[in-house]
C-alpha atoms as a PDB file:
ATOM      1  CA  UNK A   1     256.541 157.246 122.338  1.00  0.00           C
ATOM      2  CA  UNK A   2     253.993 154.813 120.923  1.00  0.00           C
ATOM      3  CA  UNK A   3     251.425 156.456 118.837  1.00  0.00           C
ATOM      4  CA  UNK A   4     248.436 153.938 119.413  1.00  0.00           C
ATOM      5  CA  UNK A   5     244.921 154.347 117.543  1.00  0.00           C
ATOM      6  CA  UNK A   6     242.545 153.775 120.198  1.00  0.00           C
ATOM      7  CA  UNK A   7     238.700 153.337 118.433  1.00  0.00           C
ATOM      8  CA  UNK A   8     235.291 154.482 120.095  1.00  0.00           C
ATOM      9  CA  UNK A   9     232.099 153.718 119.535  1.00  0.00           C
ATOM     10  CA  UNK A  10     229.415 154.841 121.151  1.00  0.00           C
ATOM     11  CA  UNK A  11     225.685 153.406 120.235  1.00  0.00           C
ATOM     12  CA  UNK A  12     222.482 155.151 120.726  1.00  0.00           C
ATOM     13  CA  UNK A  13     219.475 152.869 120.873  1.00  0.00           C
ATOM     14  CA  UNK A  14     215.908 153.975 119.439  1.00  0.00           C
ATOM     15  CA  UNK A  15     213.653 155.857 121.354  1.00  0.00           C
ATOM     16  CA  UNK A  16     209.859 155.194 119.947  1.00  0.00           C
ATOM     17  CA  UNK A  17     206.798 157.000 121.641  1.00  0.00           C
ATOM     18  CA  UNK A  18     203.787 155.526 121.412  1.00  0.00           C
ATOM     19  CA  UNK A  19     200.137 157.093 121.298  1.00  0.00           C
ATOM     20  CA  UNK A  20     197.632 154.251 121.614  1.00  0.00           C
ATOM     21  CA  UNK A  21     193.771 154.532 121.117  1.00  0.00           C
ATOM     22  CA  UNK A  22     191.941 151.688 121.876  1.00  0.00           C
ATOM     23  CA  UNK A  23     189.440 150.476 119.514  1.00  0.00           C
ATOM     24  CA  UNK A  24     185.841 150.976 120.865  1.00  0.00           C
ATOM     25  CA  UNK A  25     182.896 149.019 119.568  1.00  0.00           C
ATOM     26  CA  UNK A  26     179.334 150.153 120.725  1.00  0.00           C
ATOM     27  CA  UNK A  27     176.618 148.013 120.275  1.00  0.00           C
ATOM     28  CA  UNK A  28     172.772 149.261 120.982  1.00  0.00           C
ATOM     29  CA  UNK A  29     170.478 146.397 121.312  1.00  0.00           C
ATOM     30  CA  UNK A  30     166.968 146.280 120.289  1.00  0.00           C
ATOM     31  CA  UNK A  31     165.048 143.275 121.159  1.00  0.00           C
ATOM     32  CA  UNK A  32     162.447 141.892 118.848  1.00  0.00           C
ATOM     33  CA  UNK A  33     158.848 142.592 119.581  1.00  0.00           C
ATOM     34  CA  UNK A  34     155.641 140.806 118.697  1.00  0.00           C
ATOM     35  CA  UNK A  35     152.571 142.539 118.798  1.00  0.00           C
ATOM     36  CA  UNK A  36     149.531 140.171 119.248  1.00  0.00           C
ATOM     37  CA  UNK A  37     146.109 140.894 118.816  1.00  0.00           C
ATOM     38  CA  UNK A  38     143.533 138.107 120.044  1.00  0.00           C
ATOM     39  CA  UNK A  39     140.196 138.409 118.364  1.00  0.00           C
ATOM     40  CA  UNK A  40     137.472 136.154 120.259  1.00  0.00           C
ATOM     41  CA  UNK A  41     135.355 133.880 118.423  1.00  0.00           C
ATOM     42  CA  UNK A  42     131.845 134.872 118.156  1.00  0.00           C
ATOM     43  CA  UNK A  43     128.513 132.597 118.900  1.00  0.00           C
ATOM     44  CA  UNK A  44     125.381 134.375 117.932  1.00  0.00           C
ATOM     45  CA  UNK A  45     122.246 132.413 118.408  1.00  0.00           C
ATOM     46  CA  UNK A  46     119.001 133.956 117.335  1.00  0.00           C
ATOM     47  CA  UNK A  47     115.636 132.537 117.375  1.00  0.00           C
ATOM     48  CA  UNK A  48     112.796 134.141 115.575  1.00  0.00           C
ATOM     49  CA  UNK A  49     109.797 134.099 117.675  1.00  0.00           C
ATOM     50  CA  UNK A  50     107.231 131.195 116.907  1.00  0.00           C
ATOM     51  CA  UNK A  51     103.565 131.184 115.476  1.00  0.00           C
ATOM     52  CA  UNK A  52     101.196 130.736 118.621  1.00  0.00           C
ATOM     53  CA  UNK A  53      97.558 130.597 116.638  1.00  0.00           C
ATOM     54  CA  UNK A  54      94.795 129.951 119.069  1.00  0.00           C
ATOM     55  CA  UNK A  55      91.520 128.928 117.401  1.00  0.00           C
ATOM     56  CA  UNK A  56      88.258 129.680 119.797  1.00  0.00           C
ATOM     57  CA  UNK A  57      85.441 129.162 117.371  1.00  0.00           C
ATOM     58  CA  UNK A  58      84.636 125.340 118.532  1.00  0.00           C
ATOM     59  CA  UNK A  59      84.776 126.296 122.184  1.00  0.00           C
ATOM     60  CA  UNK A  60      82.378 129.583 121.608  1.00  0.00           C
ATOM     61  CA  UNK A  61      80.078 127.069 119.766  1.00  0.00           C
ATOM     62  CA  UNK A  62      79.824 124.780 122.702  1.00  0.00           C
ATOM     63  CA  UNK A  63      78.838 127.624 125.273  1.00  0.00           C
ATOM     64  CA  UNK A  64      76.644 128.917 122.412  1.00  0.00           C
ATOM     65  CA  UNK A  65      77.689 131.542 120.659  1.00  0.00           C
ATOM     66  CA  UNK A  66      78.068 130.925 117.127  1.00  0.00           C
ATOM     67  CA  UNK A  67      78.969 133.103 113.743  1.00  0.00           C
ATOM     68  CA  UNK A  68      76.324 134.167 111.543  1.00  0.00           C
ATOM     69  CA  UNK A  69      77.503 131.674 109.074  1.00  0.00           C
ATOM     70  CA  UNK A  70      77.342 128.945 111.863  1.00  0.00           C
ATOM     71  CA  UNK A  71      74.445 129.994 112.872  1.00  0.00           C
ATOM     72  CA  UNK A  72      72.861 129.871 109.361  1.00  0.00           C
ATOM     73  CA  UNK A  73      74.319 126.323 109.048  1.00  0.00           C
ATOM     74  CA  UNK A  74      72.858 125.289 111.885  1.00  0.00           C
ATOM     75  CA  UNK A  75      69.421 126.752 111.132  1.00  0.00           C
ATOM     76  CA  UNK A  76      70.125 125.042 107.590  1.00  0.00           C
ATOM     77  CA  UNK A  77      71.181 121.694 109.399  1.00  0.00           C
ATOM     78  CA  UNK A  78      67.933 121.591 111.276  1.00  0.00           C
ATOM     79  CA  UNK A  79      65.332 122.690 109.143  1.00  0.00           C
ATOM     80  CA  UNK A  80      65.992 120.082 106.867  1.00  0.00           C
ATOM     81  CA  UNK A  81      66.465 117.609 109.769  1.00  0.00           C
ATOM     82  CA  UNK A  82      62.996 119.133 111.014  1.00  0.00           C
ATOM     83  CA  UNK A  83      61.470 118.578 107.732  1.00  0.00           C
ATOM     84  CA  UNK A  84      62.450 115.143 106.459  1.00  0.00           C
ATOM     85  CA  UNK A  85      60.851 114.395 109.872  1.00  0.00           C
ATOM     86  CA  UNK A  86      57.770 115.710 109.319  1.00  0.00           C
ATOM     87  CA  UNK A  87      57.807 113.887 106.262  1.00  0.00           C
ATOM     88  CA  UNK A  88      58.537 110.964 107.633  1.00  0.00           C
ATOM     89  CA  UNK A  89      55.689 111.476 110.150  1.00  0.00           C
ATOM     90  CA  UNK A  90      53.320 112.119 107.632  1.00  0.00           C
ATOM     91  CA  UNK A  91      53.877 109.154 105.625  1.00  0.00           C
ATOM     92  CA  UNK A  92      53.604 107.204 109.105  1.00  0.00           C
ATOM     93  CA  UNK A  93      49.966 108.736 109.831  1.00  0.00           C
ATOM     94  CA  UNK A  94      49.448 108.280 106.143  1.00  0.00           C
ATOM     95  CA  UNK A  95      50.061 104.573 106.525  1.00  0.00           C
ATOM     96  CA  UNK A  96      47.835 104.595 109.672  1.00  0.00           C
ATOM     97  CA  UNK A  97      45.231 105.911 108.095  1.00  0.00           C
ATOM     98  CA  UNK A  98      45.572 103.086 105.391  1.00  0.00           C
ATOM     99  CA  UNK A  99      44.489 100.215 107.668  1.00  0.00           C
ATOM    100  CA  UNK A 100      41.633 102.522 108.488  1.00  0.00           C
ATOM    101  CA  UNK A 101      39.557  99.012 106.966  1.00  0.00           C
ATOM    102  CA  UNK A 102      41.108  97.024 109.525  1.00  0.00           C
ATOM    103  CA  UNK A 103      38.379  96.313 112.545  1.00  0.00           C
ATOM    104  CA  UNK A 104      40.941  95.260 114.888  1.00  0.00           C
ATOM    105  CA  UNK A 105      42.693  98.710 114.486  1.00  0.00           C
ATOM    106  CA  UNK A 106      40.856 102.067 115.200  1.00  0.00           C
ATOM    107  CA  UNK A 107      43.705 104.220 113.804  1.00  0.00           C
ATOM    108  CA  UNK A 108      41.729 107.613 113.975  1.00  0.00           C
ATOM    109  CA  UNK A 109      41.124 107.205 117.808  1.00  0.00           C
ATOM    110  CA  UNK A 110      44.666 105.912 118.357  1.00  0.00           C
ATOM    111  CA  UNK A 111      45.991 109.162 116.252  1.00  0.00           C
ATOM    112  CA  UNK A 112      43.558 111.486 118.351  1.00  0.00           C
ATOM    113  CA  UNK A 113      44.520 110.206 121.902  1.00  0.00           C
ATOM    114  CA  UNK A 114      48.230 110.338 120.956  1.00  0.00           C
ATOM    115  CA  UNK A 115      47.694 114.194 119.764  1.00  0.00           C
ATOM    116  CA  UNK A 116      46.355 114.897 123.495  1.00  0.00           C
ATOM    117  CA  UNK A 117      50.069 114.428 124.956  1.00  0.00           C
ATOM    118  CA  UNK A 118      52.533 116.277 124.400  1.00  0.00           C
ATOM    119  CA  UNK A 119      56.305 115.723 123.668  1.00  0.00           C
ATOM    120  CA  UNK A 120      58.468 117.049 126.309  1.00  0.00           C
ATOM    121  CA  UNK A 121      61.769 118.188 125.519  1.00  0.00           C
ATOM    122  CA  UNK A 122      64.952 116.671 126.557  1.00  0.00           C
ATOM    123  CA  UNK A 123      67.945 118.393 128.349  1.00  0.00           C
ATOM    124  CA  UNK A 124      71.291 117.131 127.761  1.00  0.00           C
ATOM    125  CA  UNK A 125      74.911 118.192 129.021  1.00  0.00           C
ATOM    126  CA  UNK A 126      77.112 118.640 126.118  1.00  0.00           C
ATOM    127  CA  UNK A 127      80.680 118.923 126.915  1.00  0.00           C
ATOM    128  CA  UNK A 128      82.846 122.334 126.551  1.00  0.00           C
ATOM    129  CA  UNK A 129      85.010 122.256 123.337  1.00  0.00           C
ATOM    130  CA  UNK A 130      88.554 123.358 124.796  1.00  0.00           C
ATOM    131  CA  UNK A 131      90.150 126.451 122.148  1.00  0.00           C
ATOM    132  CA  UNK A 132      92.472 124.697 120.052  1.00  0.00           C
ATOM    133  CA  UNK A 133      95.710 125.963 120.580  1.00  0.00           C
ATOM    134  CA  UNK A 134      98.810 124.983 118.200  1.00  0.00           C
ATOM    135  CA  UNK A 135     102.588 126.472 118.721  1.00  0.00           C
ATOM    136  CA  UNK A 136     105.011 126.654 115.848  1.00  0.00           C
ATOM    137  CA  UNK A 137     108.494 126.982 116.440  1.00  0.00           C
ATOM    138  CA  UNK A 138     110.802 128.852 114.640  1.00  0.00           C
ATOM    139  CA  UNK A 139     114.096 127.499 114.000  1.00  0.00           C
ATOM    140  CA  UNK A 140     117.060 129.148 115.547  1.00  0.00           C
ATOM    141  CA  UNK A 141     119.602 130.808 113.803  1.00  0.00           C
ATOM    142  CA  UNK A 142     123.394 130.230 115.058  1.00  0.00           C
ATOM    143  CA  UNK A 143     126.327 131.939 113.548  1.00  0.00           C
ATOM    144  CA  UNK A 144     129.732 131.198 114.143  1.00  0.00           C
ATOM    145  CA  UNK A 145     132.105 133.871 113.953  1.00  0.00           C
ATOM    146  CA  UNK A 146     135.614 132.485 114.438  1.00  0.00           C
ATOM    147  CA  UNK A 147     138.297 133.980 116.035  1.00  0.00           C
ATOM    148  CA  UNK A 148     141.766 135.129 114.818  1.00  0.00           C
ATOM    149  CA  UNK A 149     145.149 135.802 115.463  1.00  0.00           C
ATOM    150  CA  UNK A 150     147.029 138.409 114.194  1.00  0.00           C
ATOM    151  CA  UNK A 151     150.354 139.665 115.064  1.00  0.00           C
ATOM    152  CA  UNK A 152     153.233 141.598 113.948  1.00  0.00           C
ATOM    153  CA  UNK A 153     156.839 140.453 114.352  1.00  0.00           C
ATOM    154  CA  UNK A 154     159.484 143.001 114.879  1.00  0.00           C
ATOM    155  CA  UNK A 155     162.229 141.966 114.178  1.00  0.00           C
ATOM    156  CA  UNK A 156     165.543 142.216 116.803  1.00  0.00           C
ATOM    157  CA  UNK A 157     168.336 144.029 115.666  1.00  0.00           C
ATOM    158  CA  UNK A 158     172.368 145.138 116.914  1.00  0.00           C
ATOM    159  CA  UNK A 159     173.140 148.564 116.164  1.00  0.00           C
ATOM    160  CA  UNK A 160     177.100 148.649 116.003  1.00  0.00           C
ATOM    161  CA  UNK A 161     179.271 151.759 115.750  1.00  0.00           C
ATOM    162  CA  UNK A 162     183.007 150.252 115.873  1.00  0.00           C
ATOM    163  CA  UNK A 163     185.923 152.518 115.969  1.00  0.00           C
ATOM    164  CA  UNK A 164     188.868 150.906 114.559  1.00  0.00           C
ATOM    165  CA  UNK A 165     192.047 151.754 117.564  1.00  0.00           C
ATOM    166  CA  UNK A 166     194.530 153.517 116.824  1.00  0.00           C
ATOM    167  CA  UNK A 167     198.248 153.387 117.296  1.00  0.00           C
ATOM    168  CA  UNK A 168     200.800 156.189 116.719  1.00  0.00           C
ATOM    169  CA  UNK A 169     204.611 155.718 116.670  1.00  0.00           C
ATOM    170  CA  UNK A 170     206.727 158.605 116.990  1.00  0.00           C
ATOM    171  CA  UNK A 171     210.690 158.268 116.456  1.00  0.00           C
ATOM    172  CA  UNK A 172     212.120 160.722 119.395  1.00  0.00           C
ATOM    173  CA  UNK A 173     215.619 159.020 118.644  1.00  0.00           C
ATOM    174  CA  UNK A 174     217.104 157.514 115.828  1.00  0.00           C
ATOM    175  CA  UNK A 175     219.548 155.099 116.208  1.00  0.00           C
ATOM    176  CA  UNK A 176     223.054 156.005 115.866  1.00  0.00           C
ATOM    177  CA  UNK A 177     226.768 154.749 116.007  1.00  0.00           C
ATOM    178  CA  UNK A 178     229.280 157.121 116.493  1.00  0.00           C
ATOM    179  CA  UNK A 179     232.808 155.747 115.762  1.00  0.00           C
ATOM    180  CA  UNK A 180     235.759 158.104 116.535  1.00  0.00           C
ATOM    181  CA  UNK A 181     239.299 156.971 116.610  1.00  0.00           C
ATOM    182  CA  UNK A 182     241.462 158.972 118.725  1.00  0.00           C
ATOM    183  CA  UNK A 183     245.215 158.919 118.566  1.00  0.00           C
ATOM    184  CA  UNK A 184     246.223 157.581 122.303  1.00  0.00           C
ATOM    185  CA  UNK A 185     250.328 158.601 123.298  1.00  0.00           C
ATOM    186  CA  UNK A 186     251.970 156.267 125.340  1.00  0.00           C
END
């Protein structure tokens, strides 16, 4: 009989489990904002009110009614009118009765008919004085106000929350040989 050595092996391969997380990344947006605020120009235009000044005393003189002060001018105006006429007047008869010596003249009868008539008045149409009437204009007053812009950037941002994955290995089998050697009889 024939002793033979007979060899087995026998392998076992690796058994691995695996846990696998996924990575997650979360990502919150937040757009960017601007905030505006238009402020309107401004036009403000102002205009004092003007100097109206209305002056009647020439027109009341024309219809005849006069100031005391006027009047008294007047009165002053005339009287002296009045009297460097009768001065003058006098110095005319007074020069009349000069050539009293001339025959051809007979000034006293010439002065005494002339006395016998009268001087009549004379009416006249003097013309209305309009009031005088002057406008002054005040000058208008413009501001400018301008306008403006003003805003307010926000800015945009990314909120991230990223959770790394994760990825767990568990050995549930080593590898292993076995090797026996068994004695075989033939």
């Amino acid at each position: 009989m024939l002793c033979l050595l007979r060899l087995s092996m026998r392998s076992y391969p690796i058994r691995l489990e695996y846990t696998i997380q996924n990575a997650q990344l979360n990502m919150r947006k937040h757009l960017p904002k601007v905030e505006m605020e238009n402020i309107r120009p401004q036009l403000q235009i102002s205009q004092p009110a003007g100097k109206l000044t209305i002056d009647s005393t020439e027109y009341y003189h024309s219809i005849g009614l006069k100031t005391r002060a006027a009047l008294s001018q007047e009165n002053y105006d005339r009287g002296r009118k009045a009297a460097l006429e009768g001065i003058a007047a006098i110095v005319e008869k007074g020069n009349r009765l000069a050539q009293i010596s001339n025959p051809s003249v007979n000034a006293i009868a010439d002065m005494a008919y002339e006395s016998c008539f009268e001087t009549k008045g004379e009416l006249s149409f003097e013309p209305i004085v309009a009031p005088s009437v002057r406008y002054e204009a005040s000058p208008a007053q413009i501001e400018v106000i301008p306008g403006k812009l003003n805003y307010n950037l926000v800015r945009g941002r990314v909120d991230a929350d990223y959770q790394p994955g994760k990825v767990g290995i568990r050995v549930t089998q080593y590898p292993r040989l076995d090797i026996s050697v068994v004695d075989v009889k033939v």
